[in-house]
C-alpha atoms as a PDB file:
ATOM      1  CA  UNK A   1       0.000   0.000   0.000  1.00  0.00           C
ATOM      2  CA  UNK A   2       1.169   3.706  -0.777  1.00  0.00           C
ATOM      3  CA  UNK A   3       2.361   5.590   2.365  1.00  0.00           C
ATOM      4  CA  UNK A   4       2.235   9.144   2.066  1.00  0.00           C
ATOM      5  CA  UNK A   5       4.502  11.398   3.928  1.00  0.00           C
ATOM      6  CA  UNK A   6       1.829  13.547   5.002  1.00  0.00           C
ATOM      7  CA  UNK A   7      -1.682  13.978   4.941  1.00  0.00           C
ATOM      8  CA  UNK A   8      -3.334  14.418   1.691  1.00  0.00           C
ATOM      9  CA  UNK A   9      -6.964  15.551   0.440  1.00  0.00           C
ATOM     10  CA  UNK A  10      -9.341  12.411   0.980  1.00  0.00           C
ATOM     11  CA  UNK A  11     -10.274  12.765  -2.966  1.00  0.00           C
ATOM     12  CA  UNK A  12      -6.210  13.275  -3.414  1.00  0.00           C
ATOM     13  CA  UNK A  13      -5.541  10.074  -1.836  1.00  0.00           C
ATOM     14  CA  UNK A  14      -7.684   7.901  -3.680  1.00  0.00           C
ATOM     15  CA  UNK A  15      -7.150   9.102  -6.946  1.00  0.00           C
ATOM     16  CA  UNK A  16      -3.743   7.855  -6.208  1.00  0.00           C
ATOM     17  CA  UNK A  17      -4.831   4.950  -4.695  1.00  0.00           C
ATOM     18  CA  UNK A  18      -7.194   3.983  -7.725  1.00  0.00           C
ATOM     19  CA  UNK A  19      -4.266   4.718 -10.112  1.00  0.00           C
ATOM     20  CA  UNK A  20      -1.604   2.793  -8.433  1.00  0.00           C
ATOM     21  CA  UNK A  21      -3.966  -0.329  -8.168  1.00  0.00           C
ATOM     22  CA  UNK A  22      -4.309  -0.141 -11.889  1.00  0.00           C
ATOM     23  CA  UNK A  23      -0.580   0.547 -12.765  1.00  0.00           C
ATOM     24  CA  UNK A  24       0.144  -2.412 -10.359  1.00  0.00           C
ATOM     25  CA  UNK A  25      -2.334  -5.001 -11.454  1.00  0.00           C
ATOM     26  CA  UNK A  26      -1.197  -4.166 -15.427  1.00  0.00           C
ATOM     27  CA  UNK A  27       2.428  -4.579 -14.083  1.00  0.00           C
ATOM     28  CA  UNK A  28       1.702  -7.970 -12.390  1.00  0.00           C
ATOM     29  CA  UNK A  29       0.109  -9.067 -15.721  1.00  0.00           C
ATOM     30  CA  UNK A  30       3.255  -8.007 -17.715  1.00  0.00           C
ATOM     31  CA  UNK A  31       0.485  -6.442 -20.129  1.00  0.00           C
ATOM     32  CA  UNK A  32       1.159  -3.708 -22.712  1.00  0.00           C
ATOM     33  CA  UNK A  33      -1.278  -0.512 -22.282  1.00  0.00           C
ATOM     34  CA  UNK A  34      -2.031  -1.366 -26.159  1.00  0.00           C
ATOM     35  CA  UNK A  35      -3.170  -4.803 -24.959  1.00  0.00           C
ATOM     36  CA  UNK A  36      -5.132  -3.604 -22.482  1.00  0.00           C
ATOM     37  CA  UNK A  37      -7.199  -1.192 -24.823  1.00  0.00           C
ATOM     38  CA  UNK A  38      -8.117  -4.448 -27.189  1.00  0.00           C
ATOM     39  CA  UNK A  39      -9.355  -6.032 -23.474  1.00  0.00           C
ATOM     40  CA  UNK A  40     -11.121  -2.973 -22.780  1.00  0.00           C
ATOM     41  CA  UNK A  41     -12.971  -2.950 -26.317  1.00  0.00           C
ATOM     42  CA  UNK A  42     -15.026  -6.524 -24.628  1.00  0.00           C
ATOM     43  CA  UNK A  43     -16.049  -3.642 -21.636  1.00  0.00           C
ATOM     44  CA  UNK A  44     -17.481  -0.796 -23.621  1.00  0.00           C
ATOM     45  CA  UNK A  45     -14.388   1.416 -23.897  1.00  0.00           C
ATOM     46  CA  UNK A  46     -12.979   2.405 -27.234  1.00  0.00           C
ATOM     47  CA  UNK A  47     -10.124   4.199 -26.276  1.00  0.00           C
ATOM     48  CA  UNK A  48      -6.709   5.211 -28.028  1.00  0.00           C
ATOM     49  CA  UNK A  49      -3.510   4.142 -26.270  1.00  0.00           C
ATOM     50  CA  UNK A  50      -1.960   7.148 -25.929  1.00  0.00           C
ATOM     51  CA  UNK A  51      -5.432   8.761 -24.282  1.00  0.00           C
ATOM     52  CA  UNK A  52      -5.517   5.043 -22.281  1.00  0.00           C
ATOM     53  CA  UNK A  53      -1.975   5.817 -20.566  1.00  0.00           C
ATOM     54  CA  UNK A  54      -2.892   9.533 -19.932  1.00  0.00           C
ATOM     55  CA  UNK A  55      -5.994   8.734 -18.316  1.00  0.00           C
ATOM     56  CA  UNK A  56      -4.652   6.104 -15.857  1.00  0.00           C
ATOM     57  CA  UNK A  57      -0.967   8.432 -15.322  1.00  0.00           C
ATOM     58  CA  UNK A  58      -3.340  11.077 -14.636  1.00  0.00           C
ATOM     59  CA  UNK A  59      -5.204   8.920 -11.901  1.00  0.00           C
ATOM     60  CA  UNK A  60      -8.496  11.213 -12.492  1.00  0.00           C
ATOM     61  CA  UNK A  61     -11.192   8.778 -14.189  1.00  0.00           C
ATOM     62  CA  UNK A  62     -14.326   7.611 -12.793  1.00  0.00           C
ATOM     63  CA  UNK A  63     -15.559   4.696 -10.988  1.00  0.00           C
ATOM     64  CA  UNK A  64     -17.438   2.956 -13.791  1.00  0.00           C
ATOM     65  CA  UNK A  65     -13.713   3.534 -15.677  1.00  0.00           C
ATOM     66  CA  UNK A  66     -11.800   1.776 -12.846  1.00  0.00           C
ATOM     67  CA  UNK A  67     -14.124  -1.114 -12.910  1.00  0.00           C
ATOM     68  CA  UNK A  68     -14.044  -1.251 -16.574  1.00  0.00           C
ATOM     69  CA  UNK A  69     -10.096  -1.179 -16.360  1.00  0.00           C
ATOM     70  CA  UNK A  70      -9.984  -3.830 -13.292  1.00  0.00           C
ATOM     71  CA  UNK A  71     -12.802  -6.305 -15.613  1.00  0.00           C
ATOM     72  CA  UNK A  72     -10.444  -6.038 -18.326  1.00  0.00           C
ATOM     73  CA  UNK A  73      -7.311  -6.991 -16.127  1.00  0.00           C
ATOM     74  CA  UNK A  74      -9.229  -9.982 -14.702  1.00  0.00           C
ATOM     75  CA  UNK A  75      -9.528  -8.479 -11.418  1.00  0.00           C
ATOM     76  CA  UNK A  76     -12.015 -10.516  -8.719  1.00  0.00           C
ATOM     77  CA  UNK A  77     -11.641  -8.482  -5.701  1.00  0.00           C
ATOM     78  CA  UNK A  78      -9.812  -5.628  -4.054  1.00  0.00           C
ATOM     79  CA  UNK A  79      -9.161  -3.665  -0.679  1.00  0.00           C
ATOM     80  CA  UNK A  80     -10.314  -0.752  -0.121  1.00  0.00           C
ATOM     81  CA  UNK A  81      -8.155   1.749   1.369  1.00  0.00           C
ATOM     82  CA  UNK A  82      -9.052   3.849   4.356  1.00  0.00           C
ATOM     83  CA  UNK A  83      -7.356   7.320   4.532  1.00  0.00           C
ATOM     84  CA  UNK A  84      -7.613   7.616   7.947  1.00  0.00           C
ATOM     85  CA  UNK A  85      -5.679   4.693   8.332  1.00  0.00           C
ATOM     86  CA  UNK A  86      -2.835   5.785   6.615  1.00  0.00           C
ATOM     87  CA  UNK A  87      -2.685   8.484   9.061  1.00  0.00           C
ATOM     88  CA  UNK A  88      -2.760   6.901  12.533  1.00  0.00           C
END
């Protein structure tokens, strides 16, 4: 999990949270952002490459885009992270 250094804006913290997820699950997979674009095509999305690895480097998309992204990397199940906890 991400430790930040100090405290962050809740929506801050899961942006990055959502985007490091996705980086990390694509990593694990050893799967080229072009690859995942011809996945994503089987979830609705018709997206350039170039616009794919903005998007998710950018960590600002929304929820329905996450899902779509985690469907097309197989995903069954993740944790969701607690700001507060980070904090503690």
């Amino acid at each position: 999990m991400l430790k930040l250094a100090r405290p962050v804006k809740p929506r801050i913290f899961y942006e990055m949270m959502a985007k490091d997820l996705i980086k990390s699950k694509r990593e694990d997979l050893q799967l080229e952002y072009s690859e995942l674009g011809k996945r994503l095509l089987d979830h609705g999305v018709h997206i350039d490459t170039r616009v794919l690895i903005n998007r998710i480097n950018r960590g600002n998309f929304s929820f329905a885009f996450a899902l779509q992204v985690l469907a097309a990397l197989e995903v069954k199940s993740i944790s969701v992270p607690n700001v507060l906890a980070d904090f503690d």
